[in-house]
Protein backbone atom coordinates (compact mmCIF):
# COMPACT_ATOMS: atom_id res chain seq x y z
CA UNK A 1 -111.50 7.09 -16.16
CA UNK A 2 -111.16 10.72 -17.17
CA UNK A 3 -108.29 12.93 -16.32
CA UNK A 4 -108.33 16.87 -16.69
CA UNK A 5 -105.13 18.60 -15.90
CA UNK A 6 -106.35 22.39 -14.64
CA UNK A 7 -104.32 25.55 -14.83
CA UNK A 8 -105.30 28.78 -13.32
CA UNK A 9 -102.19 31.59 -13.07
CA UNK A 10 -104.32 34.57 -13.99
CA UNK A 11 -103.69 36.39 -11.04
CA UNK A 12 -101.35 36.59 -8.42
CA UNK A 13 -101.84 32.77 -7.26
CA UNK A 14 -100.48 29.80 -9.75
CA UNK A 15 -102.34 27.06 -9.17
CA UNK A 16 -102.79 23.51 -10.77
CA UNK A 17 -105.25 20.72 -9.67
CA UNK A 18 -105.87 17.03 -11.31
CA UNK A 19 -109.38 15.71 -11.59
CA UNK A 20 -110.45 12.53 -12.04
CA UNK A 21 -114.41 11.85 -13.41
CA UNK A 22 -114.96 15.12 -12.31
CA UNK A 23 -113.58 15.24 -8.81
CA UNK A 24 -110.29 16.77 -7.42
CA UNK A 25 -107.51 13.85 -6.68
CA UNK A 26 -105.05 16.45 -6.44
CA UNK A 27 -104.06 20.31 -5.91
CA UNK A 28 -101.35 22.82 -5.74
CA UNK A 29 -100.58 26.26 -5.75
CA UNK A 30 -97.96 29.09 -5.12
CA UNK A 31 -98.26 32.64 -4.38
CA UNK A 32 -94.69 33.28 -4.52
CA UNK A 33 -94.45 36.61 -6.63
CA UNK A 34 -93.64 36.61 -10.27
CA UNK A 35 -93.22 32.55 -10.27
CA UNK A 36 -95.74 31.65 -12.72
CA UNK A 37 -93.47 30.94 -15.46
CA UNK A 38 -90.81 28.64 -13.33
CA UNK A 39 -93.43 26.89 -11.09
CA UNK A 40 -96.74 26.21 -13.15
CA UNK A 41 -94.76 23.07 -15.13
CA UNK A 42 -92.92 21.45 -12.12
CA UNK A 43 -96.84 21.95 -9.97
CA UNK A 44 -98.32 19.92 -12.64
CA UNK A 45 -95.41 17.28 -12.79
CA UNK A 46 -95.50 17.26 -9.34
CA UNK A 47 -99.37 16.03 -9.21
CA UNK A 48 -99.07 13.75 -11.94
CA UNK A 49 -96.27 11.96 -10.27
CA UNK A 50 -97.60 11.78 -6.95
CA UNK A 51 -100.76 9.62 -8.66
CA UNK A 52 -98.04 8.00 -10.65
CA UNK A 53 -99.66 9.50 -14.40
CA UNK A 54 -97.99 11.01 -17.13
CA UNK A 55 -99.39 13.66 -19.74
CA UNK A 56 -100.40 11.08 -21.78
CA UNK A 57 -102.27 9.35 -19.14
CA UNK A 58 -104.69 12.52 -18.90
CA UNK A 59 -107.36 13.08 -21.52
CA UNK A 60 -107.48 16.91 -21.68
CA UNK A 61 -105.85 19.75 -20.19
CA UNK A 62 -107.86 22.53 -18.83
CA UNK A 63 -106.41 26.72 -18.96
CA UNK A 64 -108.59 29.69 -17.22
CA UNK A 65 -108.41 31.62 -20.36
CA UNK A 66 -108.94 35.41 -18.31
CA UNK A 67 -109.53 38.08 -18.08
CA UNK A 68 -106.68 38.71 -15.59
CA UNK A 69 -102.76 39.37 -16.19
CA UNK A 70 -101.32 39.15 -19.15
CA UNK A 71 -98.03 37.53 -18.18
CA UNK A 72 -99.90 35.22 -16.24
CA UNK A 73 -102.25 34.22 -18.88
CA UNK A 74 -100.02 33.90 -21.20
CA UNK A 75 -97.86 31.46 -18.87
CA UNK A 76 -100.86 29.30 -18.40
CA UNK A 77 -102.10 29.05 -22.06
CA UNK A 78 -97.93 28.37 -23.54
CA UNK A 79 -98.02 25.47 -20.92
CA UNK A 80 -101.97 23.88 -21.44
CA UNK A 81 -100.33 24.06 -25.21
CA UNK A 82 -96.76 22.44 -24.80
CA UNK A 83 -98.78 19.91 -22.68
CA UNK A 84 -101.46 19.42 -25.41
CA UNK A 85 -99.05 19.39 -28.44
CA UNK A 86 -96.52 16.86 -26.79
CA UNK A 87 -99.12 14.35 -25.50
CA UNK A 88 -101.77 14.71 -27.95
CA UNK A 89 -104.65 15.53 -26.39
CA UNK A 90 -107.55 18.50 -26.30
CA UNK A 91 -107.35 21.95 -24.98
CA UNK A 92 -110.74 23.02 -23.00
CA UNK A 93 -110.88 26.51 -21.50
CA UNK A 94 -112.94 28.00 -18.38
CA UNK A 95 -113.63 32.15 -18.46
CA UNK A 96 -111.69 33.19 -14.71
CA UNK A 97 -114.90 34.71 -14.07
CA UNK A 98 -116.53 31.67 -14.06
CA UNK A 99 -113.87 29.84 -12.01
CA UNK A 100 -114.43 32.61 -9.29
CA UNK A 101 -118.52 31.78 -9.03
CA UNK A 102 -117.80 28.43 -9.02
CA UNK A 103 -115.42 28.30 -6.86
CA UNK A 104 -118.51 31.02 -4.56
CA UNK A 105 -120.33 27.75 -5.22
CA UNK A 106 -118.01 24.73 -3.71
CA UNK A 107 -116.71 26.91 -0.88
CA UNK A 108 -120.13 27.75 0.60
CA UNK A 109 -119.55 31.63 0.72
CA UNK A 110 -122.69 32.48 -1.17
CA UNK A 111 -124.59 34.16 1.61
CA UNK A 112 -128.64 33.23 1.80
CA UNK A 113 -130.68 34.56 -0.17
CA UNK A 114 -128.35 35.89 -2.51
CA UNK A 115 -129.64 37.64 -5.95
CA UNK A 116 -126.35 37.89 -7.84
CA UNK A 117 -122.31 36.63 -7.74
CA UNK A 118 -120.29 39.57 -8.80
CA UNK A 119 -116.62 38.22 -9.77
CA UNK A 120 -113.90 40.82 -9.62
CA UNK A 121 -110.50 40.73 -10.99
CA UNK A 122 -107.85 43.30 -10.33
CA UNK A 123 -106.95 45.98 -12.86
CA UNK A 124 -105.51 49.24 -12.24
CA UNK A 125 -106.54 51.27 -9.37
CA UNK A 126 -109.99 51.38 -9.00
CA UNK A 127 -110.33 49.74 -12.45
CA UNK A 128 -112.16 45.74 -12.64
CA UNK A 129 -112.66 43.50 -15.02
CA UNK A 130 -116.07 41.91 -13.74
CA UNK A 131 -119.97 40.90 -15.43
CA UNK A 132 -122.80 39.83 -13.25
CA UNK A 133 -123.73 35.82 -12.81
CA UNK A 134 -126.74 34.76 -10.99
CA UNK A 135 -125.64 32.31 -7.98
CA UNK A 136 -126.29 28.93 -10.36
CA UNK A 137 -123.25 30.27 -12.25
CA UNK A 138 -125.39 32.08 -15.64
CA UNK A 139 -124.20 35.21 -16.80
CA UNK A 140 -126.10 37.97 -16.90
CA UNK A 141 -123.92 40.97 -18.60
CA UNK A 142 -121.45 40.71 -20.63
CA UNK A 143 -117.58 40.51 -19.22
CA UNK A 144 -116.14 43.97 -19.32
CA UNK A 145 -113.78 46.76 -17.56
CA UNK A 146 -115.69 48.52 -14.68
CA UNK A 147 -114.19 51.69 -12.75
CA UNK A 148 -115.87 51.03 -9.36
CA UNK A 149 -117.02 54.17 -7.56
CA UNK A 150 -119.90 54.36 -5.40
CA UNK A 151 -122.67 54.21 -7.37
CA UNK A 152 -121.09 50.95 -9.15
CA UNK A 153 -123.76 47.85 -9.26
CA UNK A 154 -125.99 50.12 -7.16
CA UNK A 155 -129.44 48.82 -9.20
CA UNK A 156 -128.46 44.74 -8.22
CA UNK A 157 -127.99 45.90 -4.63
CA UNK A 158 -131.06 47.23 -4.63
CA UNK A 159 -132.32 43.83 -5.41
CA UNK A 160 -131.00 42.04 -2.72
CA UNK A 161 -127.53 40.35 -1.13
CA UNK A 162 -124.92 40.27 -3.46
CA UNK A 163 -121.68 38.44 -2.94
CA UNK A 164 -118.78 40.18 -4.80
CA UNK A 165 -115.74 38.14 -4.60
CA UNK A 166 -112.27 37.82 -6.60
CA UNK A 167 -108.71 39.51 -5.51
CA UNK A 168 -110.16 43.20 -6.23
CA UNK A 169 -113.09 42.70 -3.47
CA UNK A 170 -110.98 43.84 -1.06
CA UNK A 171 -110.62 47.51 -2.93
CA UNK A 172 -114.27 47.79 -3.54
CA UNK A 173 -115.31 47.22 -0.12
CA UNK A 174 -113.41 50.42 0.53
CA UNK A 175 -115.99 52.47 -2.00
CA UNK A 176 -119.17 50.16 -2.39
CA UNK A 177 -121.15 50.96 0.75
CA UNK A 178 -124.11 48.71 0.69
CA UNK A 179 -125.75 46.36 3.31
CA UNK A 180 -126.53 43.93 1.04
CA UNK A 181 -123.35 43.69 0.03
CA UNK A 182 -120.63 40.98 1.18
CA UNK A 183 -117.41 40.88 -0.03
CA UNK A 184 -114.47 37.61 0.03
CA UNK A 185 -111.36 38.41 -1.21
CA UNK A 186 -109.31 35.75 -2.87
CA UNK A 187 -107.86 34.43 -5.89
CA UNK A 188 -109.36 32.04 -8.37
CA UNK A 189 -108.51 28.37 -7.76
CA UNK A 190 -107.73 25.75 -10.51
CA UNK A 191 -110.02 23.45 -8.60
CA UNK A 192 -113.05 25.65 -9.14
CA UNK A 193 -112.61 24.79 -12.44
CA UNK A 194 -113.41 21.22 -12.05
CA UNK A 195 -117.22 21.15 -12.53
CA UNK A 196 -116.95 23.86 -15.75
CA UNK A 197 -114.08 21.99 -17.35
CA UNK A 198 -115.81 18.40 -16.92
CA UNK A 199 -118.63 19.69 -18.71
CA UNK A 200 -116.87 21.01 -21.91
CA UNK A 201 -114.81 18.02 -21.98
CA UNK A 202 -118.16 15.81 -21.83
CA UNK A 203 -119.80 18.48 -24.32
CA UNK A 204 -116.90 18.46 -26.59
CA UNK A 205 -116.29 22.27 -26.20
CA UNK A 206 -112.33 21.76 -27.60
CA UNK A 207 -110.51 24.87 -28.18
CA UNK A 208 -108.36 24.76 -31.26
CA UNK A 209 -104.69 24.68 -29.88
CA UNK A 210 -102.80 26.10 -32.70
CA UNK A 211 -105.06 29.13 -32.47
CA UNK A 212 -106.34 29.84 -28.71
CA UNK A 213 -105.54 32.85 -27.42
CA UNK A 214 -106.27 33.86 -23.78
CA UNK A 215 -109.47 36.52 -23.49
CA UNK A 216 -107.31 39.43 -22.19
CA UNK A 217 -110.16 41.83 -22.36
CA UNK A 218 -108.12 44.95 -22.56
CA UNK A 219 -104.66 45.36 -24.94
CA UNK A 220 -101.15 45.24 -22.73
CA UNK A 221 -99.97 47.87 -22.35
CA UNK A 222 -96.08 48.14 -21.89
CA UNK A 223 -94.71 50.97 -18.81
CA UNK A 224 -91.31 52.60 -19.69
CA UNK A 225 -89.49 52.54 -15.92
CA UNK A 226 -88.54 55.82 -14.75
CA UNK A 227 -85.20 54.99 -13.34
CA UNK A 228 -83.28 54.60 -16.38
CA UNK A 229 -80.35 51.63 -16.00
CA UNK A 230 -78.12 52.71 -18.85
C-alpha cells in the first residue's frame, strides 16, 4: 500500500488529507485565521494517528507548492520538509492551480458544456494570480498575475461556459459580467490533490528537498504598519 501525506495552507484554509493507493482515508482542515504555522503539524499527526501510521509508515509527502500566500506557503513547504528529512522519504509537489481544477473535477461543479476552468487565487485588490486549464485539468496559458476588470478573459467567454473558481471568484463576479460565466468561491483542498500527487509519485516526479522552494509567483513584499508601537 501507498501512503501520501497532502498539505495545502496556501490560502486562508490549512488543510491536510491522507491517501491511501490513491484514495482519501482521511481529511482535515482549519480556517481559523493566521493558524497555519501552529495547526498544519498537529492536523497531520492527528490523521496519522487516527489510522494508527507514523511518518515513516507513509511513502511520500505531498505540498501545494502556490501561487498563493507567502506565509502560508512557506508553512506548508518547512513542514512537507521536516516530515521528509526526519522519516526519509520523497517530496512531490502539486501547482494550487491545479489543486483548484481538480478539486472543479471531484466536486461536480463544472457546469455542462463547459470550455475552460479558470482557477483564481487572491492577491491584492482586484489583483489574481490565475492561467486557463481546459476542464480535463491541461493548461492552457501560462500561470501569471491578472488585474481583473471587465474586459478580463472576455475572448474564452466568448467561447462558451466557463467556470472560474478559487477564493478570489467571489471579487470577480462583482466586475466579470458574462452569462457564460459561473463562479464558486472556495479555497483549495488538500484532497484535490489526491489524483495529481498519486501520479507524480507513480511517475517519479520527486522534488529535491534540500532545494524546493514554493512557486510564489510574485516577490513578498514587506508593509511598514502605520501605527508605530515604539
Amino acid at each position: 500500500m501507498t501512503h501520501i501525506i497532502l498539505i495545502e495552507t496556501s490560502t486562508a484554509l490549512c488543510s491536510t488529507a491522507l491517501v491511501r493507493d490513491g484514495k482519501v482515508i482521511s481529511y482535515r482542515e482549519s480556517s481559523i485565521p493566521h493558524s497555519h504555522a501552529s495547526l498544519t503539524a498537529p492536523l497531520i499527526k492527528e490523521m496519522l494517528d487516527a489510522k494508527g501510521l507514523k511518518v515513516g509508515d507513509c511513502q511520500a509527502v505531498c505540498v501545494s507548492k502556490g501561487p498563493g500566500s507567502y506565509t502560508g506557503l512557506r508553512v506548508g513547504t518547512s513542514t512537507a520538509k521536516g516530515l521528509c528529512f526526519g522519516a526519509g522519504i520523497p517530496l512531490l509537489s502539486v501547482g494550487t492551480l491545479d489543486a483548484l481544477v481538480w478539486q472543479a473535477r471531484a466536486e461536480n461543479l463544472i457546469p455542462e458544456g463547459c470550455r475552460y476552468v479558470v482557477p483564481l487565487i487572491d492577491a491584492r485588490r482586484m489583483e489574481v494570480f490565475t492561467a486557463v486549464f481546459l476542464p480535463d485539468g491541461t493548461q492552457k496559458t501560462e500561470t501569471r498575475p491578472v488585474i481583473v476588470d471587465a474586459e478580463s478573459f472576455a475572448d474564452h467567454l466568448s467561447e462558451g461556459p466557463v467556470l472560474f473558481i478559487g477564493d478570489a471568484a467571489e471579487k470577480c463576479d462583482k466586475v466579470i459580467d458574462s452569462p457564460n460565466a459561473t463562479f464558486v468561491q472556495c479555497c483549495p483542498k488538500a484532497s484535490s490533490m489526491a489524483e495529481p500527487a498519486t501520479a507524480a509519485f507513480k511517475d517519479g516526479r520527486f522534488e529535491d528537498t534540500a532545494y524546493f522552494e514554493p512557486f510564489y509567483l510574485k516577490d513578498f513584499i514587506a508593509t511598514v504598519p502605520k501605527k508605530k508601537l515604539f
